[in-house]
PDB file of N, CA and C in Angstrom:
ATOM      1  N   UNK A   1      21.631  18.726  -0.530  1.00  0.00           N
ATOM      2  CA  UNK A   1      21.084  18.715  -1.878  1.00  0.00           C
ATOM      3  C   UNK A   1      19.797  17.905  -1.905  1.00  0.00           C
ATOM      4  N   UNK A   2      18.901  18.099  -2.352  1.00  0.00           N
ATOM      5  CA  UNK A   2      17.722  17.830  -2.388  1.00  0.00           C
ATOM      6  C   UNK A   2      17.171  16.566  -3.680  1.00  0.00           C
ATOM      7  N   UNK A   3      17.081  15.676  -3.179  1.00  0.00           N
ATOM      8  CA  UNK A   3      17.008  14.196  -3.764  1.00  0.00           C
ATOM      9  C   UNK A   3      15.987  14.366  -5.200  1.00  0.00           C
ATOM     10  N   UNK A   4      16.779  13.762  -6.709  1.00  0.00           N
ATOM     11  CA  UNK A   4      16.035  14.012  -7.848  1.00  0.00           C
ATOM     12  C   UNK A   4      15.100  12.746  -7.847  1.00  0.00           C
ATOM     13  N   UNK A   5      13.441  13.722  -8.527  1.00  0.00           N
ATOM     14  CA  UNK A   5      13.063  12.544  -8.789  1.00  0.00           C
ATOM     15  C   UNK A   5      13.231  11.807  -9.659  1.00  0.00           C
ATOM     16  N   UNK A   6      12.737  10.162 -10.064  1.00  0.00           N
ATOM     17  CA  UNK A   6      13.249   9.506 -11.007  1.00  0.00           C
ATOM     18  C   UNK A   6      12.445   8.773 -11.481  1.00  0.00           C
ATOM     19  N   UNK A   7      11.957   8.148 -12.566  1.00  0.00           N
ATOM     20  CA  UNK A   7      11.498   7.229 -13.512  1.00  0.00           C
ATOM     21  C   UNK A   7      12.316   5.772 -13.490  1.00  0.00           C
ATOM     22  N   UNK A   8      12.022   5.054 -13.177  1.00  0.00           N
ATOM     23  CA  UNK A   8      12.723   3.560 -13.194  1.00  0.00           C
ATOM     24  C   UNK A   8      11.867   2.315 -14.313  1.00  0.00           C
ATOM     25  N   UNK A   9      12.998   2.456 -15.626  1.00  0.00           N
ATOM     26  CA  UNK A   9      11.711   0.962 -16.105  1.00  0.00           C
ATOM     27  C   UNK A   9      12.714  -0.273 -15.996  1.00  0.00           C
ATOM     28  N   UNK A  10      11.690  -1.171 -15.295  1.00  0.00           N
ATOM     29  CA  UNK A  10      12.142  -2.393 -15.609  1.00  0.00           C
ATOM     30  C   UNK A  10      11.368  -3.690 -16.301  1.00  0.00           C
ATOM     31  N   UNK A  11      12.020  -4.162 -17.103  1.00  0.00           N
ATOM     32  CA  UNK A  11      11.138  -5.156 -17.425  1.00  0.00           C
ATOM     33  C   UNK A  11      10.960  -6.378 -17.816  1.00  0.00           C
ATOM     34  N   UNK A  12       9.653  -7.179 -17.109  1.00  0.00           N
ATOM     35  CA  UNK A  12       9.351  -8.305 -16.437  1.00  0.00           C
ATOM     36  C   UNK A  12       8.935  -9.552 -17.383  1.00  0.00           C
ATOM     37  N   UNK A  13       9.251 -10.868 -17.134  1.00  0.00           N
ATOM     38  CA  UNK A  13       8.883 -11.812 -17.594  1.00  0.00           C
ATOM     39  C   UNK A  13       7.157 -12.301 -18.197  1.00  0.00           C
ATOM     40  N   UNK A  14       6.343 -12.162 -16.439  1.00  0.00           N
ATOM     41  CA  UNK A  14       5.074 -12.171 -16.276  1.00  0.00           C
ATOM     42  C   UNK A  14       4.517 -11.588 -15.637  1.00  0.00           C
ATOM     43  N   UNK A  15       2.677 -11.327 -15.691  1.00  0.00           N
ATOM     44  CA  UNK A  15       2.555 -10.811 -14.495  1.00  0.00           C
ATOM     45  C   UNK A  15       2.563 -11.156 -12.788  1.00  0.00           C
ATOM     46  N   UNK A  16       2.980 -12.527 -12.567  1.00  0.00           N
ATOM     47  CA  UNK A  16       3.223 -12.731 -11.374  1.00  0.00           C
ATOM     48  C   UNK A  16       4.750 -12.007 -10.960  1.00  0.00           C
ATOM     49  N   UNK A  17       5.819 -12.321 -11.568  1.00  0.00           N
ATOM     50  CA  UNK A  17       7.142 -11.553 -11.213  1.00  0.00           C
ATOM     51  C   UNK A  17       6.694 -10.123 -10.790  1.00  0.00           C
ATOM     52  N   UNK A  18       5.942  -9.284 -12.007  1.00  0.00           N
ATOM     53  CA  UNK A  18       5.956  -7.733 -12.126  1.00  0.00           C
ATOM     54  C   UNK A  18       5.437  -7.318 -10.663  1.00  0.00           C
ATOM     55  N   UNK A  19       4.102  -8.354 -10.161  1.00  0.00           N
ATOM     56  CA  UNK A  19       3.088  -7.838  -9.178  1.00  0.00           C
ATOM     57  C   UNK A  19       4.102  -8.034  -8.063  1.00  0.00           C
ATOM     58  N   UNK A  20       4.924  -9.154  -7.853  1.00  0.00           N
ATOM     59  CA  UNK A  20       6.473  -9.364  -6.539  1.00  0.00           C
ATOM     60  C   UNK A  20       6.768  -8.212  -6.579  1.00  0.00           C
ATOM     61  N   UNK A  21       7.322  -8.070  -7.492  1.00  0.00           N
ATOM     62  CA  UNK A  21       8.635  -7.004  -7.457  1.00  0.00           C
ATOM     63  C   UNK A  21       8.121  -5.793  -7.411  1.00  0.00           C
ATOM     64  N   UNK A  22       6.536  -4.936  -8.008  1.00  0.00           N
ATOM     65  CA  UNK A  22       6.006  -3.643  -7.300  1.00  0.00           C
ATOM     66  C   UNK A  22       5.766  -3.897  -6.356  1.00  0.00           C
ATOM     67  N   UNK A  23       5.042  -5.000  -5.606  1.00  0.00           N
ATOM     68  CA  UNK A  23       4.979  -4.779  -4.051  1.00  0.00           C
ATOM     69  C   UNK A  23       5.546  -4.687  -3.368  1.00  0.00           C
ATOM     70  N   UNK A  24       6.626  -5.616  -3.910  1.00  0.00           N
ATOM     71  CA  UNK A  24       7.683  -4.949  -2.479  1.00  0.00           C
ATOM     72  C   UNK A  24       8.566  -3.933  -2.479  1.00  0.00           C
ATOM     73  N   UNK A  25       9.091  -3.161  -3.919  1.00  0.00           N
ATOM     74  CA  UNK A  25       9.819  -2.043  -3.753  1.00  0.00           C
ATOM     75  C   UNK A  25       8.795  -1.088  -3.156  1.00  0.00           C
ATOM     76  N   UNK A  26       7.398  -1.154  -3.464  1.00  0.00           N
ATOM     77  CA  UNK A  26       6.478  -0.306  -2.713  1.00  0.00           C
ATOM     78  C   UNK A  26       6.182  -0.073  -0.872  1.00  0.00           C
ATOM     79  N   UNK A  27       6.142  -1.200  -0.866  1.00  0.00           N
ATOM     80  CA  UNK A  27       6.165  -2.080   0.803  1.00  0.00           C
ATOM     81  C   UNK A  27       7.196  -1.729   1.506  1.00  0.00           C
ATOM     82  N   UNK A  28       8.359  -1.781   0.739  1.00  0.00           N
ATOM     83  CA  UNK A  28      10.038  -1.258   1.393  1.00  0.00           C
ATOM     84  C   UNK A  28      10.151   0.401   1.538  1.00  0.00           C
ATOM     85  N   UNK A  29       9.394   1.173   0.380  1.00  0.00           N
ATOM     86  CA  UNK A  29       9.651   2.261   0.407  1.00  0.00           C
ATOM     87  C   UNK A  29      10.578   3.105  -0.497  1.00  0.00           C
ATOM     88  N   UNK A  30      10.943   1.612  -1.319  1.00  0.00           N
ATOM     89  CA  UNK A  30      12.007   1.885  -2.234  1.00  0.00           C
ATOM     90  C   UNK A  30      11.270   2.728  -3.280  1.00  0.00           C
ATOM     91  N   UNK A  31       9.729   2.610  -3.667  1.00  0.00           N
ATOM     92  CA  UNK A  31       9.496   3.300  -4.876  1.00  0.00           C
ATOM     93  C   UNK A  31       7.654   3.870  -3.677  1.00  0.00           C
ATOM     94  N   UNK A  32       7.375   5.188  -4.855  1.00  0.00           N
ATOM     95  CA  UNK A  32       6.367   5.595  -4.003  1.00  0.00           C
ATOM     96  C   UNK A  32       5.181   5.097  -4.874  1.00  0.00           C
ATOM     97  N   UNK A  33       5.269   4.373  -6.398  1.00  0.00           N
ATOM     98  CA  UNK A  33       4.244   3.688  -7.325  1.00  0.00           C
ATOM     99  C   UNK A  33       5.234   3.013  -8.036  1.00  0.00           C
ATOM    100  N   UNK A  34       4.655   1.732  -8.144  1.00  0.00           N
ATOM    101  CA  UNK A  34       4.974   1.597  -9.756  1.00  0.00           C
ATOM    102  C   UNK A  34       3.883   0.694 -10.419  1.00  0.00           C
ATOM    103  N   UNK A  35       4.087   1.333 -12.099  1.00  0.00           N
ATOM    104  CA  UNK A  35       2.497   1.206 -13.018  1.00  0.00           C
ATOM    105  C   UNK A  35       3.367  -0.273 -13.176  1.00  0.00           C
ATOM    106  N   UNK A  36       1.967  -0.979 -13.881  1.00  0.00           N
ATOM    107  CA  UNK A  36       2.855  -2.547 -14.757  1.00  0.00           C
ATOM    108  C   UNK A  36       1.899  -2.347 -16.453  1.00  0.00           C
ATOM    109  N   UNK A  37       2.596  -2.480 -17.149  1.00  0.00           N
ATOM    110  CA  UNK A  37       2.218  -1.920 -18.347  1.00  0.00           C
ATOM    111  C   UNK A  37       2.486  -3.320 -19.316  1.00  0.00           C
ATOM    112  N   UNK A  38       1.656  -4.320 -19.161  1.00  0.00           N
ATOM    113  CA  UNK A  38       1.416  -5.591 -20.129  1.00  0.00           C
ATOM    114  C   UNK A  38       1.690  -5.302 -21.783  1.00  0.00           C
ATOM    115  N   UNK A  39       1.880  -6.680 -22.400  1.00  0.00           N
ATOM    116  CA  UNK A  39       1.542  -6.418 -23.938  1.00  0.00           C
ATOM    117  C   UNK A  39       2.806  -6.067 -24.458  1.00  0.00           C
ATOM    118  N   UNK A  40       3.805  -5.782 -24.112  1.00  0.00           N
ATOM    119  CA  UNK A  40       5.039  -5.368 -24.574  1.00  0.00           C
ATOM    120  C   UNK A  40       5.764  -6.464 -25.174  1.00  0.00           C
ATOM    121  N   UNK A  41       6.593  -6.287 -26.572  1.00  0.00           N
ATOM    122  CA  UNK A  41       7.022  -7.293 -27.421  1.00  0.00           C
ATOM    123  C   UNK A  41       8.467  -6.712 -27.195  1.00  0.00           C
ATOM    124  N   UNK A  42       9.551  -7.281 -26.501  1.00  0.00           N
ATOM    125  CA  UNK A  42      10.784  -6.625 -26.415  1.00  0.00           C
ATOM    126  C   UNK A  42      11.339  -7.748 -27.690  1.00  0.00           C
ATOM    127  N   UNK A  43      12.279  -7.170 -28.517  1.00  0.00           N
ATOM    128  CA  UNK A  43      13.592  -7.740 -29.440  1.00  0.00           C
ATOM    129  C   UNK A  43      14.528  -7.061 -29.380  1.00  0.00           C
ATOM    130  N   UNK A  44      15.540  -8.527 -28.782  1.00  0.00           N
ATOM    131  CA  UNK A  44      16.941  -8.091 -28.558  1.00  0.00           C
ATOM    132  C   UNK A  44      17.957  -9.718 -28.548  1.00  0.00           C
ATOM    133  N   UNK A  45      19.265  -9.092 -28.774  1.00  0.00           N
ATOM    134  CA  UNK A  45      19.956 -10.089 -28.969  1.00  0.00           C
ATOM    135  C   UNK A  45      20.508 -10.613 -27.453  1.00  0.00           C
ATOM    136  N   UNK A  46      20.897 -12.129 -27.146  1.00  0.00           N
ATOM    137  CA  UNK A  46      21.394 -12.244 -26.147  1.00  0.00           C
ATOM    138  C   UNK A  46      22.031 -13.915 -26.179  1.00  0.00           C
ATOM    139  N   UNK A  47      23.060 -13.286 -25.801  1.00  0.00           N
ATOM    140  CA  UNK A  47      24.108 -14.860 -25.899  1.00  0.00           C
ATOM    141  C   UNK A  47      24.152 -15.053 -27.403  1.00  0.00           C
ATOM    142  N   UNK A  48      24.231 -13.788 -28.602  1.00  0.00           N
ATOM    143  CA  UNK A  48      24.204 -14.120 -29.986  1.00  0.00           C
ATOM    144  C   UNK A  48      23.272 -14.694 -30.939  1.00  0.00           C
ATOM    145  N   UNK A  49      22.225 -14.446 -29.802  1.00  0.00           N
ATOM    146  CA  UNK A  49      20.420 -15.156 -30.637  1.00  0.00           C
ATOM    147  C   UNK A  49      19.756 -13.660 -30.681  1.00  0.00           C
ATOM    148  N   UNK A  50      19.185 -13.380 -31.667  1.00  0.00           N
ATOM    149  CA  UNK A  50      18.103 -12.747 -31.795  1.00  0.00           C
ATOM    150  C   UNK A  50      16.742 -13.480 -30.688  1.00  0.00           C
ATOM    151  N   UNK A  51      16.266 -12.603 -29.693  1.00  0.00           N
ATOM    152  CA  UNK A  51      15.605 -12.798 -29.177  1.00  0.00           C
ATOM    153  C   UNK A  51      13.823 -12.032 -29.293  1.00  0.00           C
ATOM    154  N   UNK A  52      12.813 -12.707 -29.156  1.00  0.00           N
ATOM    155  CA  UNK A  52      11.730 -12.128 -29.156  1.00  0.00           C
ATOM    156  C   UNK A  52      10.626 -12.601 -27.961  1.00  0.00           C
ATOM    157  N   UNK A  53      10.672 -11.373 -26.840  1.00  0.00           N
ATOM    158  CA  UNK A  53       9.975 -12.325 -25.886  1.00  0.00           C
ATOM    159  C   UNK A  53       8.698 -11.348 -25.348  1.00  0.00           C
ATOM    160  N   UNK A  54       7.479 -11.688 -24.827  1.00  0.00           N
ATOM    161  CA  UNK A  54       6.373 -10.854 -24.551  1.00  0.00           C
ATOM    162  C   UNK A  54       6.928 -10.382 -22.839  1.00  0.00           C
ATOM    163  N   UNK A  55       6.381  -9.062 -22.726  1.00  0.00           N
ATOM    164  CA  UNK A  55       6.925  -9.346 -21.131  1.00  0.00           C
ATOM    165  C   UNK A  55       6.029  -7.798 -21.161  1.00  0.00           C
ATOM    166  N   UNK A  56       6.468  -7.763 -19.484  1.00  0.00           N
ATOM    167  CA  UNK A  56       5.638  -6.614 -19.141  1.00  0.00           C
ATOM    168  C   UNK A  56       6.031  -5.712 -18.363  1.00  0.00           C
ATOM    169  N   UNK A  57       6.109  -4.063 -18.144  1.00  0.00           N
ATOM    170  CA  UNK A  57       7.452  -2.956 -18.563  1.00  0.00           C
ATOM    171  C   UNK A  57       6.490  -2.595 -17.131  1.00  0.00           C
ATOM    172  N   UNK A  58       7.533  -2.562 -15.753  1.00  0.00           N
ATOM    173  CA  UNK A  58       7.596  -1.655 -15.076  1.00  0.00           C
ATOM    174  C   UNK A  58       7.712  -0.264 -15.081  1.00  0.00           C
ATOM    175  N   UNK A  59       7.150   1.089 -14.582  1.00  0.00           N
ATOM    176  CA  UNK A  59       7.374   2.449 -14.201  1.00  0.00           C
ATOM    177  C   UNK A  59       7.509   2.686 -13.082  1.00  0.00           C
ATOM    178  N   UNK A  60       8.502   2.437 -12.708  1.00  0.00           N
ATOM    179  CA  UNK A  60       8.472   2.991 -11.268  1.00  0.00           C
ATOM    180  C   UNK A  60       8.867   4.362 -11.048  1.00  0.00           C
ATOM    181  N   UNK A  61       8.385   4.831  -9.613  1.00  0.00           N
ATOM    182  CA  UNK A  61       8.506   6.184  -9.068  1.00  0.00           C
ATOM    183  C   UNK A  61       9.461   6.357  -7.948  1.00  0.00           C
ATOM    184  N   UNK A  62      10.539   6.388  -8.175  1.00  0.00           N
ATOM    185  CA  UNK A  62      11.066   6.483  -7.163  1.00  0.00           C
ATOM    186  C   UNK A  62      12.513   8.397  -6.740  1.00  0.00           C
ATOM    187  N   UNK A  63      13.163   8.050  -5.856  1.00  0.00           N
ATOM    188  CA  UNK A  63      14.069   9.759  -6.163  1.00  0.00           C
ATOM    189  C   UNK A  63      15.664   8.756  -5.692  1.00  0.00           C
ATOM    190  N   UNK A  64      16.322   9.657  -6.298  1.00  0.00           N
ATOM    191  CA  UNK A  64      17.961   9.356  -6.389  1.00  0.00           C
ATOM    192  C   UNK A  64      18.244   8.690  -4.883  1.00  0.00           C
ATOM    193  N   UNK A  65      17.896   9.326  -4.008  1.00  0.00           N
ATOM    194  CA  UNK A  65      18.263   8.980  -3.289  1.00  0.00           C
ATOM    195  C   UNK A  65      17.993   7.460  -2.232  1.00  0.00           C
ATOM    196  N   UNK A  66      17.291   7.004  -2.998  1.00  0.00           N
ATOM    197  CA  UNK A  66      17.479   5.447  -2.730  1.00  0.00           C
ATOM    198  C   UNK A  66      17.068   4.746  -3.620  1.00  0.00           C
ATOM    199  N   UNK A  67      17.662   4.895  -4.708  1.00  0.00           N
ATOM    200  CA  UNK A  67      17.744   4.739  -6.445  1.00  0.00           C
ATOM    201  C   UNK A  67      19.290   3.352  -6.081  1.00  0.00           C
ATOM    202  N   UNK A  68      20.224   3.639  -5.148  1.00  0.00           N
ATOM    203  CA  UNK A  68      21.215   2.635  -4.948  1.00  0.00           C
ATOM    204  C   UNK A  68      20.398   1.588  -4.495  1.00  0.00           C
ATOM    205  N   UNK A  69      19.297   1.370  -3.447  1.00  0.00           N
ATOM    206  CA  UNK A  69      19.036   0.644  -2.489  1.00  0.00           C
ATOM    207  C   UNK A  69      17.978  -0.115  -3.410  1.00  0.00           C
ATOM    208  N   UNK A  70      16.843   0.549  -4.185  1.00  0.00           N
ATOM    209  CA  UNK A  70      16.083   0.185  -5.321  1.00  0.00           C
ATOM    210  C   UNK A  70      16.742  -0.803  -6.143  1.00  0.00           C
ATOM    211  N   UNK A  71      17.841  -0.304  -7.174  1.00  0.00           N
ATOM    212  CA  UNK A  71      18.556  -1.493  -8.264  1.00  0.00           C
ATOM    213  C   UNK A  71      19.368  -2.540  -7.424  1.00  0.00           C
ATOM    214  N   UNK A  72      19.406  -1.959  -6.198  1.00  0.00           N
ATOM    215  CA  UNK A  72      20.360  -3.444  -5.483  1.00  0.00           C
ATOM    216  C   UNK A  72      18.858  -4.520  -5.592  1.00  0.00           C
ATOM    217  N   UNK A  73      17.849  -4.232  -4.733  1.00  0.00           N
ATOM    218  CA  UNK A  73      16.631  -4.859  -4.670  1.00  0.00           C
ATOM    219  C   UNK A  73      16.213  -5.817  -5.720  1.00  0.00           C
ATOM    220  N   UNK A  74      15.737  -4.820  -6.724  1.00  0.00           N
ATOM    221  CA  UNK A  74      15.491  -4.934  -8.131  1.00  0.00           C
ATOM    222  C   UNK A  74      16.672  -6.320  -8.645  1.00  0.00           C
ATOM    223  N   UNK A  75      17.538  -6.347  -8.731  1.00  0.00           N
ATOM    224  CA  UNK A  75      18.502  -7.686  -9.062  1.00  0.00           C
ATOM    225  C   UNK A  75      17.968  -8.525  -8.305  1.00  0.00           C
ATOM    226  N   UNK A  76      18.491  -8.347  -6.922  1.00  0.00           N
ATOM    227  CA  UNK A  76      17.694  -9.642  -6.291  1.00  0.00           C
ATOM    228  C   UNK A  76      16.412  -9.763  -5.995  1.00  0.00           C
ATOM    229  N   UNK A  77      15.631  -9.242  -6.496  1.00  0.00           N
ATOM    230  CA  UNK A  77      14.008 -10.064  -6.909  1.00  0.00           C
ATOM    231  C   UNK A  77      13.892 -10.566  -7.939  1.00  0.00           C
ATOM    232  N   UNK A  78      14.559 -10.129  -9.256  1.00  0.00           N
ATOM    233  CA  UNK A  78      14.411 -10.080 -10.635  1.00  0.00           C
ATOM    234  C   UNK A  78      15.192 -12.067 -11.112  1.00  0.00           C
ATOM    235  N   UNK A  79      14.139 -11.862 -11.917  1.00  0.00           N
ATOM    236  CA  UNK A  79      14.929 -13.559 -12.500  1.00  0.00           C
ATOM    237  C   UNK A  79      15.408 -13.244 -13.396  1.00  0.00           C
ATOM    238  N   UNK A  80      16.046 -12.359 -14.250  1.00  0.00           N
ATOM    239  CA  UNK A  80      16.535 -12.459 -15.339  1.00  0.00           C
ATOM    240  C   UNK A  80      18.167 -12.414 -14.784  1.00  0.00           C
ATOM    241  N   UNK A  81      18.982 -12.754 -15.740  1.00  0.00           N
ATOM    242  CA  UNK A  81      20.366 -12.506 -15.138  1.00  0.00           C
ATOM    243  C   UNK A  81      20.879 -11.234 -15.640  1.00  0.00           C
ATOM    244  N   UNK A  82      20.657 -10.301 -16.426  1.00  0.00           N
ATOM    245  CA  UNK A  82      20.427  -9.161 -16.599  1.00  0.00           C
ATOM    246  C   UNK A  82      19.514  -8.533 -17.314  1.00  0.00           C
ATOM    247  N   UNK A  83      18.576  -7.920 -15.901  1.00  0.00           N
ATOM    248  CA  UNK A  83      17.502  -7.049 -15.626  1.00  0.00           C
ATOM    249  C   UNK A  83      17.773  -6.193 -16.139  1.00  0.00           C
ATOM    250  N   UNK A  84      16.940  -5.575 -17.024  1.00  0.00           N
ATOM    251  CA  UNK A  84      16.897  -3.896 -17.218  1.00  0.00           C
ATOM    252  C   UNK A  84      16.452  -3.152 -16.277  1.00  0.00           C
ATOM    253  N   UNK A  85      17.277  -2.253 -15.759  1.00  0.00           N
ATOM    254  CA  UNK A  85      17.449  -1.191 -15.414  1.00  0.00           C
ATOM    255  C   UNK A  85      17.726   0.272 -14.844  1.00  0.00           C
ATOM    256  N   UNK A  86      16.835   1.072 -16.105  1.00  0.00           N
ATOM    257  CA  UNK A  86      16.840   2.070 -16.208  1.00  0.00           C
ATOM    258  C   UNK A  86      16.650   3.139 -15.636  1.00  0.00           C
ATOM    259  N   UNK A  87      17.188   4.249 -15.401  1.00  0.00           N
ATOM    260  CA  UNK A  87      16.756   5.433 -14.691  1.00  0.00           C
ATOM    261  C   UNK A  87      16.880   6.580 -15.552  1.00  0.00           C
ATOM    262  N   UNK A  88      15.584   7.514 -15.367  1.00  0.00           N
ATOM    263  CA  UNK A  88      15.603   8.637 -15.648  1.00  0.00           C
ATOM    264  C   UNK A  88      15.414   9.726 -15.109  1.00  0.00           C
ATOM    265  N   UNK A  89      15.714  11.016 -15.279  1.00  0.00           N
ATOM    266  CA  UNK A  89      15.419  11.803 -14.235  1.00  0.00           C
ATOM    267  C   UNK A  89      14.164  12.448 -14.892  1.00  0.00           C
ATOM    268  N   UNK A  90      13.128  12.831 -13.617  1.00  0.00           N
ATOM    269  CA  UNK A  90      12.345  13.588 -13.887  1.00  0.00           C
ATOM    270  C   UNK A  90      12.331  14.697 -14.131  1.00  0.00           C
ATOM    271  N   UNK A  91      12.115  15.585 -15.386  1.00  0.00           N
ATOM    272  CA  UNK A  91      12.957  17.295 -15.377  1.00  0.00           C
ATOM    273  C   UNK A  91      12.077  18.613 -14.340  1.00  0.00           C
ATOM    274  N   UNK A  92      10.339  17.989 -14.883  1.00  0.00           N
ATOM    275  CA  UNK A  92       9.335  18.554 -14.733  1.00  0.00           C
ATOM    276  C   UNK A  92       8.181  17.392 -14.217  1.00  0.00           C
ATOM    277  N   UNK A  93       7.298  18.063 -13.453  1.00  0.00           N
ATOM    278  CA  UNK A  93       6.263  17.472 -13.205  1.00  0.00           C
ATOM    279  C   UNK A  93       5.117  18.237 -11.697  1.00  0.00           C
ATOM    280  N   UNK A  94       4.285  17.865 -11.637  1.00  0.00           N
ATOM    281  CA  UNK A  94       3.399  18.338 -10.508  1.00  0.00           C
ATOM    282  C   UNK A  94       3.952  18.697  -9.412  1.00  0.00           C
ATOM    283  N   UNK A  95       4.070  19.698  -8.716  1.00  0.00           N
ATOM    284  CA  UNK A  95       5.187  19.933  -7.281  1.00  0.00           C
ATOM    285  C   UNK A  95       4.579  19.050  -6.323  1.00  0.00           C
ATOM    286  N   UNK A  96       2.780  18.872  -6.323  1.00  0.00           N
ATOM    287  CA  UNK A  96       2.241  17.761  -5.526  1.00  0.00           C
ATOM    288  C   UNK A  96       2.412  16.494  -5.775  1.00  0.00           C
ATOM    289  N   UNK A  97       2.925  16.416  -6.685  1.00  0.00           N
ATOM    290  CA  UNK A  97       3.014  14.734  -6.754  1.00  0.00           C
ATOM    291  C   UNK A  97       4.030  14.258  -7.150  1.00  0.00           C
ATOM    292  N   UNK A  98       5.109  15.295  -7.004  1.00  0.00           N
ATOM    293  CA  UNK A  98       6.635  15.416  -6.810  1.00  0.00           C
ATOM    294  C   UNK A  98       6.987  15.384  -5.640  1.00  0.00           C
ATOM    295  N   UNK A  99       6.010  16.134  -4.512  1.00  0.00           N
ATOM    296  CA  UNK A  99       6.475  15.968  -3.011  1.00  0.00           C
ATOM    297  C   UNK A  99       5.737  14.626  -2.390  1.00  0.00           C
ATOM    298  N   UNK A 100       4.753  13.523  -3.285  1.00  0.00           N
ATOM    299  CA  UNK A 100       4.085  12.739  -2.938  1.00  0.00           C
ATOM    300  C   UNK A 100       5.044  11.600  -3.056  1.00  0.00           C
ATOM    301  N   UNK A 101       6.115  11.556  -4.375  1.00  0.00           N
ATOM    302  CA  UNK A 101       7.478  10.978  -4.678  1.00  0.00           C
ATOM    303  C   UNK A 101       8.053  10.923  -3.214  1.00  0.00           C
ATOM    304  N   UNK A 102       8.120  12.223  -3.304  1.00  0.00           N
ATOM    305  CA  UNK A 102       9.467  12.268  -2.150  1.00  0.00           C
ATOM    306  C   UNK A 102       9.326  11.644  -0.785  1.00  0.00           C
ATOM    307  N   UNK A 103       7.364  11.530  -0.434  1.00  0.00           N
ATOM    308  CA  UNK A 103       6.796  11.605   1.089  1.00  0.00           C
ATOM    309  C   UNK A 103       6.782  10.429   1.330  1.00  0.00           C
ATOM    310  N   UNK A 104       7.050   9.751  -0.026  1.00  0.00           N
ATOM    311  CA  UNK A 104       6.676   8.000  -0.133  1.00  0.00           C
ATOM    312  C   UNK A 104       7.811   7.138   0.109  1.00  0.00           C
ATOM    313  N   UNK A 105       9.071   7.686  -0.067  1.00  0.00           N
ATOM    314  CA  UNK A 105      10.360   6.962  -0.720  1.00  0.00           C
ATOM    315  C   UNK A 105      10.947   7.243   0.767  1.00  0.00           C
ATOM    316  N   UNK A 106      12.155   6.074   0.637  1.00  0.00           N
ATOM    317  CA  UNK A 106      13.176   6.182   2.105  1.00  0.00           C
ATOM    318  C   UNK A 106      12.909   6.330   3.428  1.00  0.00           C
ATOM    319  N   UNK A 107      13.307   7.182   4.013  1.00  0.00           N
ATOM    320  CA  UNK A 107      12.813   7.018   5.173  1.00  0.00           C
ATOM    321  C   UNK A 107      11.279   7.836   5.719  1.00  0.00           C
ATOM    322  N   UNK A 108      10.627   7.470   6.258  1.00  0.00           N
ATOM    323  CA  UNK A 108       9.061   8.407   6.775  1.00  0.00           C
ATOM    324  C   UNK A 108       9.665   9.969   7.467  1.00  0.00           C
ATOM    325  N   UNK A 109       9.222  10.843   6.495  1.00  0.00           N
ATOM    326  CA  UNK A 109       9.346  11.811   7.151  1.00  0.00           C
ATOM    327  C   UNK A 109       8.652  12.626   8.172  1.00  0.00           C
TER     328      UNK A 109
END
């Protein structure tokens, strides 16, 4: 079966964390990009506080099939004690830069 691609957001404290944590899922192979998208105002509750904190929203590019090896990563780089995230599947997109996903991620083909 042929590995889906995927959308991964996670998101980051600052931009020093964000720039760690794309380089090295990039560096590993775990993701074939990921954007860092500043300016983001997340609100949410945690430990029963309304929370309001600035942070900055990973996109990563990565495919299912080392989507396990990615969120294992992703925890242990991440300082939060629970990290968002997310995965989505990609439905549609460029077949070239769907097979650029694929040429990037896991093992070198």
């Amino acid at each position: 079966m042929e590995s889906q691609a995927l959308v991964v957001y996670c998101t980051c404290p600052d931009q020093v964390v964000a720039e760690r944590i794309a380089e090295a899922v990039v560096d590993e192979r775990l993701a074939a990009c990921v954007n860092l998208i500043p300016g983001l105002t997340s609100i949410y509750r945690w430990e029963g506080q309304m929370q309001h904190d600035v942070e900055l929203l990973l996109i990563i590019k990565t495919r299912s099939a080392v989507y396990p090896q990615l969120e294992a990563r992703l925890r242990e780089l991440h300082p939060y004690q629970v990290p968002e995230i997310i995965a989505l599947p990609i439905q549609a997109g460029s077949a070239a830069y769907l097979n650029w996903i694929a040429g990037n991620t896991g093992i070198s083909q």
